[in-house]
PDB file of N, CA and C in Angstrom:
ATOM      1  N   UNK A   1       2.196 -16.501 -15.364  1.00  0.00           N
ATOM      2  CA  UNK A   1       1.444 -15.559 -14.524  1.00  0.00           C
ATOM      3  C   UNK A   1       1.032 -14.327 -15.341  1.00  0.00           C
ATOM      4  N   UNK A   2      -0.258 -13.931 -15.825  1.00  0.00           N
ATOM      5  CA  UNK A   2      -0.410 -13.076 -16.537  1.00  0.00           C
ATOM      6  C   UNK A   2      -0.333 -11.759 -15.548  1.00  0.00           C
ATOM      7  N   UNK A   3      -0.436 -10.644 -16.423  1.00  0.00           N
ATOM      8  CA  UNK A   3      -0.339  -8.940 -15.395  1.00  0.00           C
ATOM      9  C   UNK A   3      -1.442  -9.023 -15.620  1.00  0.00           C
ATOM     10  N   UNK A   4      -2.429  -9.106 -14.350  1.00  0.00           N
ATOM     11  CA  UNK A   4      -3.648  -9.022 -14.416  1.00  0.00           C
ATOM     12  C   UNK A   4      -4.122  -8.000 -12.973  1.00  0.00           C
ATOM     13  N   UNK A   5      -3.226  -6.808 -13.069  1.00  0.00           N
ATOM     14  CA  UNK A   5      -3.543  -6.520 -12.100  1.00  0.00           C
ATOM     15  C   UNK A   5      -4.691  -4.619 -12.175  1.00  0.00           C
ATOM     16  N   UNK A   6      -5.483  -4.733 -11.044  1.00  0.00           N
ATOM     17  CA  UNK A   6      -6.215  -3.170 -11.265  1.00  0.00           C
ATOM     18  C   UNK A   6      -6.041  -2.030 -10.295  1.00  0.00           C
ATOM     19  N   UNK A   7      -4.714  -2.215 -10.301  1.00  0.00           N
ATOM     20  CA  UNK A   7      -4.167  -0.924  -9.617  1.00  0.00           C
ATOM     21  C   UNK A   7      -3.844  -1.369  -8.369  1.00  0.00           C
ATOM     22  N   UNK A   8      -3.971  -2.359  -7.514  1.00  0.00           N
ATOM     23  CA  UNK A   8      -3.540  -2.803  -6.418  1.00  0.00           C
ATOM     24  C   UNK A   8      -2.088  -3.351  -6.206  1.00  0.00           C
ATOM     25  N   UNK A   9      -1.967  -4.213  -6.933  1.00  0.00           N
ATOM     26  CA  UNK A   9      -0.656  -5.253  -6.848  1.00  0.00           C
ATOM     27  C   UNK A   9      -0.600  -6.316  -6.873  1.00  0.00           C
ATOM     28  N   UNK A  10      -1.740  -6.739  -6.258  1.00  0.00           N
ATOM     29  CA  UNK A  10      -2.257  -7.996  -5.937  1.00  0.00           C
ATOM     30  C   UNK A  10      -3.105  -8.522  -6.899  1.00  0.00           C
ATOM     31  N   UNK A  11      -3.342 -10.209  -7.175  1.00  0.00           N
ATOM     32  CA  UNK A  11      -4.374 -10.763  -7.573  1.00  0.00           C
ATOM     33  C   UNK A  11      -5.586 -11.222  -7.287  1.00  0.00           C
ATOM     34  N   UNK A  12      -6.412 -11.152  -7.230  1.00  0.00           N
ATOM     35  CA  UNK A  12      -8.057 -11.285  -6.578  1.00  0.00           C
ATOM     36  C   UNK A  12      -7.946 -12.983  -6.380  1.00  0.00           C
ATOM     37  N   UNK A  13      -7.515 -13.186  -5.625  1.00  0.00           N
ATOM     38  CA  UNK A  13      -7.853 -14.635  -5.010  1.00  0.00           C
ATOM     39  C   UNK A  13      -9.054 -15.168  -4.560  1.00  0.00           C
ATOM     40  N   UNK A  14      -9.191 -14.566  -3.552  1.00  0.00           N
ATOM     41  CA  UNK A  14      -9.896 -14.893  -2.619  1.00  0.00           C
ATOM     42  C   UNK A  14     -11.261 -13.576  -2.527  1.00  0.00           C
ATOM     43  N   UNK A  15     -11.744 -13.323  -2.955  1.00  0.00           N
ATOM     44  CA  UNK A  15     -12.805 -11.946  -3.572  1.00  0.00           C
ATOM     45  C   UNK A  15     -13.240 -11.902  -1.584  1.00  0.00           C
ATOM     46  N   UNK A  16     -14.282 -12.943  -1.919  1.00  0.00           N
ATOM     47  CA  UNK A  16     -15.055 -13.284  -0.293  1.00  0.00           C
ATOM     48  C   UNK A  16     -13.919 -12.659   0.843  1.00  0.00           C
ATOM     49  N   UNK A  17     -12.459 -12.966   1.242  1.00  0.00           N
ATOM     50  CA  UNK A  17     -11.938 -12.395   2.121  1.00  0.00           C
ATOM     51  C   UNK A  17     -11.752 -10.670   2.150  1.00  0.00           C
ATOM     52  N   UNK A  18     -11.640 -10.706   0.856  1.00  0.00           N
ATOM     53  CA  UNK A  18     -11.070  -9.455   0.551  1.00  0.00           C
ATOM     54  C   UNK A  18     -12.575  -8.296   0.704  1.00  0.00           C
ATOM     55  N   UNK A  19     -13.478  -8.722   0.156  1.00  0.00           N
ATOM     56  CA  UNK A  19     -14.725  -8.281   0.132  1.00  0.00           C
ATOM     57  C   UNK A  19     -14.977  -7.649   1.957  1.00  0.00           C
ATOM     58  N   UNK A  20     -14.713  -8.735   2.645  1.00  0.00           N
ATOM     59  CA  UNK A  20     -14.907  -8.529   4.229  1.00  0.00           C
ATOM     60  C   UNK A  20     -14.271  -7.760   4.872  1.00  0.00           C
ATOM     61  N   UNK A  21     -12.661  -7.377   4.066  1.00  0.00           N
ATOM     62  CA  UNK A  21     -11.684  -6.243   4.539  1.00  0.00           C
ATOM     63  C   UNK A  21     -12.212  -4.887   4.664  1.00  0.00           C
ATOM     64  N   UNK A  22     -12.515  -5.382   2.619  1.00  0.00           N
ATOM     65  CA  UNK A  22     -12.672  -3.693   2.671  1.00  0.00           C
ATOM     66  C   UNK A  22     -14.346  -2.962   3.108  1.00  0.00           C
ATOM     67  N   UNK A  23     -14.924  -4.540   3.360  1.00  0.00           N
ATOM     68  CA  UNK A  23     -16.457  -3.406   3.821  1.00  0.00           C
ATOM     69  C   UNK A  23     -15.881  -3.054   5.619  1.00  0.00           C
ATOM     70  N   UNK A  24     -15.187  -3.746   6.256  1.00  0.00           N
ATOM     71  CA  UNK A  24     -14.568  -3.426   7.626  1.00  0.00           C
ATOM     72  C   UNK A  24     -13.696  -1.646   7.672  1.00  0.00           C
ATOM     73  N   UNK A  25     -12.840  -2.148   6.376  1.00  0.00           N
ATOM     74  CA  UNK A  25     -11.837  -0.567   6.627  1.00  0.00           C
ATOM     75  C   UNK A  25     -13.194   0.337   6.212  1.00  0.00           C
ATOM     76  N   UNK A  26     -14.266   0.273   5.020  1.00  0.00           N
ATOM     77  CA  UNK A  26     -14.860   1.205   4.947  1.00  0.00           C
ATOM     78  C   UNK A  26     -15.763   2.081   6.247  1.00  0.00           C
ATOM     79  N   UNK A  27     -15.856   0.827   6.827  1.00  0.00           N
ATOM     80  CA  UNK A  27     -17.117   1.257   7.826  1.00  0.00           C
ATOM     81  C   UNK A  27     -16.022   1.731   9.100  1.00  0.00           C
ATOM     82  N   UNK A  28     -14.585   1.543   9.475  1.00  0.00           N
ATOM     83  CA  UNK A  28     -13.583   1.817  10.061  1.00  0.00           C
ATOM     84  C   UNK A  28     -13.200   3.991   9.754  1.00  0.00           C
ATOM     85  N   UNK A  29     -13.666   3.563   8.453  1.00  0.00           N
ATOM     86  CA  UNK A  29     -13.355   4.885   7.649  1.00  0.00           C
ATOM     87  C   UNK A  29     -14.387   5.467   7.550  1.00  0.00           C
ATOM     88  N   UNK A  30     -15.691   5.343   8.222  1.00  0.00           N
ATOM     89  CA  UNK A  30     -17.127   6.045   8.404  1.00  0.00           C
ATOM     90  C   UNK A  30     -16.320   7.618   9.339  1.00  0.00           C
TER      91      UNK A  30
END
């Protein structure tokens, strides 16, 4: 398992789910 991480913790799996989170919290965070 390489440390491939950018400040989160997590590994980018799934981009597409993650992509849908954070345009939701952003627009949550309008």
């Amino acid at each position: 398992m390489p440390h491939n991480s950018t400040g989160r913790g997590r590994p980018r799996l799934e981009s597409t789910d993650e992509r849908m989170i954070q345009a939701a919290l952003e627009l949550l965070r309008s």
